[in-house]
N, C-alpha and C. Protein backbone atom coordinates (compact mmCIF):
# COMPACT_ATOMS: atom_id res chain seq x y z
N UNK A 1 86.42 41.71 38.19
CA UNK A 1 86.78 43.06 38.55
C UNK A 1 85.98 44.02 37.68
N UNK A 2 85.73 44.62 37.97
CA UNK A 2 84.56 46.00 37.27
C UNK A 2 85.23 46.72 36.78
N UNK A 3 86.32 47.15 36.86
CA UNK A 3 87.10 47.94 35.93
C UNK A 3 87.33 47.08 34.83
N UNK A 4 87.63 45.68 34.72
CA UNK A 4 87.98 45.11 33.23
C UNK A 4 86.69 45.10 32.77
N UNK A 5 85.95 44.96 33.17
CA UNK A 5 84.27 44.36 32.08
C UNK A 5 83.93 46.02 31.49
N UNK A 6 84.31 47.16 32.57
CA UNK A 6 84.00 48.46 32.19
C UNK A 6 84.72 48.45 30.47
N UNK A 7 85.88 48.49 30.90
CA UNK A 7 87.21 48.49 29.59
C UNK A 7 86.69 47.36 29.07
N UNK A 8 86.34 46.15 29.00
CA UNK A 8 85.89 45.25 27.90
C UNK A 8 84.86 45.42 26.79
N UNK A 9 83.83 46.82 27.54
CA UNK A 9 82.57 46.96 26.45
C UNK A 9 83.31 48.26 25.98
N UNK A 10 83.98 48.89 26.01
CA UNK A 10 84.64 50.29 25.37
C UNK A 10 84.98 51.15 26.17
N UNK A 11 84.16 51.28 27.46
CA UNK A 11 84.86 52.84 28.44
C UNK A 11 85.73 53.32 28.83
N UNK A 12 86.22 53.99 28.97
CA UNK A 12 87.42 54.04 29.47
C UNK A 12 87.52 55.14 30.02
N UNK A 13 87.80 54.74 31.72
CA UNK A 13 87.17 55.24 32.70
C UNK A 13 88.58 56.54 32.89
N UNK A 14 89.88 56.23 32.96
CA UNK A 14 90.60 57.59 33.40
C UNK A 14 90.35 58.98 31.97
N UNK A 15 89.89 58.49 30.94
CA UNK A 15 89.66 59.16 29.56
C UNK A 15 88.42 59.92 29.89
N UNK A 16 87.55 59.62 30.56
CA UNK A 16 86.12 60.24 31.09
C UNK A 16 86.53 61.20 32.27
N UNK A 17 87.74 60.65 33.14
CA UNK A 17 87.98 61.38 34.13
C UNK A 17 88.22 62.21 34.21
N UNK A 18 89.21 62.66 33.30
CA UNK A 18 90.49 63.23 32.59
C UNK A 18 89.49 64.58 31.57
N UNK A 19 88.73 64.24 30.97
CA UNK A 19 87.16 65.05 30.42
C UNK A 19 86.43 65.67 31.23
N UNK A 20 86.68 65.07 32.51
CA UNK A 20 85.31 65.79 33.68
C UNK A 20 86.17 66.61 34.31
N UNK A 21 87.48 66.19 34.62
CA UNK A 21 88.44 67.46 35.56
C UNK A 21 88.62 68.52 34.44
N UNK A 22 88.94 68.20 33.29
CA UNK A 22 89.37 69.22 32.12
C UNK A 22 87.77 70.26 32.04
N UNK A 23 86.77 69.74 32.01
CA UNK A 23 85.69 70.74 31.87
C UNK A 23 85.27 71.34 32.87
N UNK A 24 85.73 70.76 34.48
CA UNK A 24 85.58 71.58 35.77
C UNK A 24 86.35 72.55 36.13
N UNK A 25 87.54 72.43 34.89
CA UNK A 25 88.94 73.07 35.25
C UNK A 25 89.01 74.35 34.33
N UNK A 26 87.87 74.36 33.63
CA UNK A 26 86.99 75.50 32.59
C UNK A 26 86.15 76.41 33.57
N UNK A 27 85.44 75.85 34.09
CA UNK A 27 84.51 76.51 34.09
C UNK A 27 84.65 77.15 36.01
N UNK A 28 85.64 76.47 36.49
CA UNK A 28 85.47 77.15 38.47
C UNK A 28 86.57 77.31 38.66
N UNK A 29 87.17 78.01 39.87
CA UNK A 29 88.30 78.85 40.06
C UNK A 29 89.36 77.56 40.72
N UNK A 30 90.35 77.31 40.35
CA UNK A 30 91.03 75.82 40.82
C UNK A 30 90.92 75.88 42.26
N UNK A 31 91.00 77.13 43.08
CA UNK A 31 90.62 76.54 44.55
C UNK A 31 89.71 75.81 44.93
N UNK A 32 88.60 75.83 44.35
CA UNK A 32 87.47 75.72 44.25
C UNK A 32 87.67 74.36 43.40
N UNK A 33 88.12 73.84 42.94
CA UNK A 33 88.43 72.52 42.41
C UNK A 33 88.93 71.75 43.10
N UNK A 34 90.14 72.18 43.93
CA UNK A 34 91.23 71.40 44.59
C UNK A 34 90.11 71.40 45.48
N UNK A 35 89.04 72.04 46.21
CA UNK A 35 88.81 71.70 47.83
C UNK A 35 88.01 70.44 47.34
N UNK A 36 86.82 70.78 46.69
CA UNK A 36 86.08 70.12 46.00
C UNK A 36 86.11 68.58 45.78
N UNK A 37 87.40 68.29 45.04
CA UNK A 37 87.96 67.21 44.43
C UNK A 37 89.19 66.15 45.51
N UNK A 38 89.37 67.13 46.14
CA UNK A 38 90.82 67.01 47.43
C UNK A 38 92.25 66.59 46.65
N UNK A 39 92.25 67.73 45.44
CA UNK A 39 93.35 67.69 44.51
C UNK A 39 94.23 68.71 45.61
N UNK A 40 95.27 68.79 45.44
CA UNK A 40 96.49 69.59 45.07
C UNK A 40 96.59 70.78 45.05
N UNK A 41 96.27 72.44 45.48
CA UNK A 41 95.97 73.75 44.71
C UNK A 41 97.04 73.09 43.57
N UNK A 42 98.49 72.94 43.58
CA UNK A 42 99.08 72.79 41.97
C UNK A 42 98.63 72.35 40.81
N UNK A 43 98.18 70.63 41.13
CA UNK A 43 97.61 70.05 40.55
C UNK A 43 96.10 71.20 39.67
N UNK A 44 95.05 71.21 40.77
CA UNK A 44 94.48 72.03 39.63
C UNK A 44 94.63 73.28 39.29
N UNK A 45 96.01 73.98 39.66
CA UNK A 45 96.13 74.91 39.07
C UNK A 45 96.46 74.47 37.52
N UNK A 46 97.57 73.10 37.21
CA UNK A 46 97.96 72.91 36.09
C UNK A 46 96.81 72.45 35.33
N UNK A 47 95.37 72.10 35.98
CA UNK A 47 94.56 71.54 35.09
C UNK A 47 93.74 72.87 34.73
N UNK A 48 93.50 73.74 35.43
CA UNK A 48 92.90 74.84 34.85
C UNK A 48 93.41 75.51 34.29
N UNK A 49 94.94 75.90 33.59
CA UNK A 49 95.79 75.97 32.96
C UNK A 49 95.67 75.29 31.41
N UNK A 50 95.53 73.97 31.37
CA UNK A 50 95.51 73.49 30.24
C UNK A 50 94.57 73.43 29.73
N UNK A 51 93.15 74.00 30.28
CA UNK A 51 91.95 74.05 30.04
C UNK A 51 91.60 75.47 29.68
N UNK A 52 92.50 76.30 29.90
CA UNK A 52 92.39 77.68 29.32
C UNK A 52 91.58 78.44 30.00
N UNK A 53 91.57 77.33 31.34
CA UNK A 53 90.15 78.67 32.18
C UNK A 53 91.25 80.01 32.54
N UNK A 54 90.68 81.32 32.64
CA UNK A 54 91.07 82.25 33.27
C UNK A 54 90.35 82.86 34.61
N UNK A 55 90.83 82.19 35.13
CA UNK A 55 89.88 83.05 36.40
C UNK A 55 90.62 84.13 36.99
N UNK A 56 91.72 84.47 37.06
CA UNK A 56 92.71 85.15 37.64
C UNK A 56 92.13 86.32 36.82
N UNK A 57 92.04 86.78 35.51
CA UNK A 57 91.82 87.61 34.72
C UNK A 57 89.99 87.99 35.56
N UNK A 58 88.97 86.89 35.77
CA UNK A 58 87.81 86.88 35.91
C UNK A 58 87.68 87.69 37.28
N UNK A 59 88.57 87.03 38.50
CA UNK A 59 88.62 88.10 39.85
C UNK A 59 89.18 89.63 39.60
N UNK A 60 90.25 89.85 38.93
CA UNK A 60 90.49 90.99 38.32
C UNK A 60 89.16 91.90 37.96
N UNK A 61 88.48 91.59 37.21
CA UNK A 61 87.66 91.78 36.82
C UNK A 61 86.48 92.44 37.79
N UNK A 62 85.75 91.53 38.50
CA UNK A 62 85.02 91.67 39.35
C UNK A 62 85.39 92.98 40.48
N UNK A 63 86.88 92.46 40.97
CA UNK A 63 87.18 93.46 41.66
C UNK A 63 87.22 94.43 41.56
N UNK A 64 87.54 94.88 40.23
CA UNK A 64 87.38 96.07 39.13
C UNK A 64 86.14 96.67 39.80
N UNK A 65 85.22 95.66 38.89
CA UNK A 65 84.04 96.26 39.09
C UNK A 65 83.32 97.08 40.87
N UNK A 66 83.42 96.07 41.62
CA UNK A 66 83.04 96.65 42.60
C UNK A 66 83.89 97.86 43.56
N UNK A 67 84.59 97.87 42.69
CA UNK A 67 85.22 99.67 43.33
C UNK A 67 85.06 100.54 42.59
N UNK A 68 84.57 100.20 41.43
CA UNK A 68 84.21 101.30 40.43
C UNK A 68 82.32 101.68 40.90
N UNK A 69 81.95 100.68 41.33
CA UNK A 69 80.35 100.65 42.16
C UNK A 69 80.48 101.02 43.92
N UNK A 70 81.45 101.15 44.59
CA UNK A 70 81.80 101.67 45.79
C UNK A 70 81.24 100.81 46.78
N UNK A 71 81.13 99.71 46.49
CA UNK A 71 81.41 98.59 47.52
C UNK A 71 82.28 97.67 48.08
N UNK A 72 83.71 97.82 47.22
CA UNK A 72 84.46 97.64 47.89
C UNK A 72 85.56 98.95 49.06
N UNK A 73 84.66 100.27 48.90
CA UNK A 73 85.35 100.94 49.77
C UNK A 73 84.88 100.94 51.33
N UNK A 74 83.95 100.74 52.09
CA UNK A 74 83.62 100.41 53.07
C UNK A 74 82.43 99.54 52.82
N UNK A 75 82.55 98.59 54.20
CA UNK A 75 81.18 98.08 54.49
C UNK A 75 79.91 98.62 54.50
N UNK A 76 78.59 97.31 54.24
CA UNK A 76 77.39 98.24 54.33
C UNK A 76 77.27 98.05 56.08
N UNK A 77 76.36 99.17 56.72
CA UNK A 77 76.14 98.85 57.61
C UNK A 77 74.74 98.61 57.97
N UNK A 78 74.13 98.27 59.10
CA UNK A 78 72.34 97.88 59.39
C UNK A 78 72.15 99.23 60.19
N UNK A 79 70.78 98.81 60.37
CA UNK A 79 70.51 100.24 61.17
C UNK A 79 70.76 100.46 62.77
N UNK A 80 71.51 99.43 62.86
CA UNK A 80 71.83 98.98 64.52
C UNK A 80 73.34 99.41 64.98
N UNK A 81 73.92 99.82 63.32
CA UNK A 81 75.28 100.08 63.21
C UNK A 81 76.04 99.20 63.08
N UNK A 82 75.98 97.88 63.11
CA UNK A 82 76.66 96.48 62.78
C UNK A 82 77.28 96.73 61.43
N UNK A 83 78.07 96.16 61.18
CA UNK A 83 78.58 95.73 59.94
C UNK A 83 78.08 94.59 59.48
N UNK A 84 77.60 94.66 58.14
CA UNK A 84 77.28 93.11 57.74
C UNK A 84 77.35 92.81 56.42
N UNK A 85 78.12 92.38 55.71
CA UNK A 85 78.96 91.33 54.73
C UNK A 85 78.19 91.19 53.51
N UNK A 86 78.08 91.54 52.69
CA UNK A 86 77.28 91.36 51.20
C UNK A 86 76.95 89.86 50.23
């Protein structure tokens, strides 16, 4: 079995796992984890949680920003009059 010979030379494969969700759970917004991964939204909400990511604070943020830049008050439009999406 490949999991024991893995664990027989030192690895230890849920400890690596457990390292790779914890540093994905840093750095991207848990939706964006859960689709990704086909976790749970809970699940990585609690892992981006214990990982101290803030993204909630980070969309805040952004959103901030783009109404203070007046793109979130209307669409841009083309010269055809369409609306079209940034």
């Amino acid at each position: 079995m490949m999991i024991r010979r893995v664990r027989d030379i030192g690895v230890k494969p849920r400890q690596s796992r457990n390292t790779a969700l914890f540093t994905l759970a840093a750095e991207i917004p848990s939706a964006i984890l859960a689709k990704m991964l086909g976790l749970h939204i809970a699940v990585a909400i609690q892992w981006q949680r214990a990982s101290a990511g803030d993204w909630m604070a980070y969309a805040a943020d952004v959103a901030g920003r783009a109404a203070t830049d007046g793109q979130a008050e209307t669409p841009k439009t083309s010269s055809t009059g369409s609306s079209s999406q940034v």
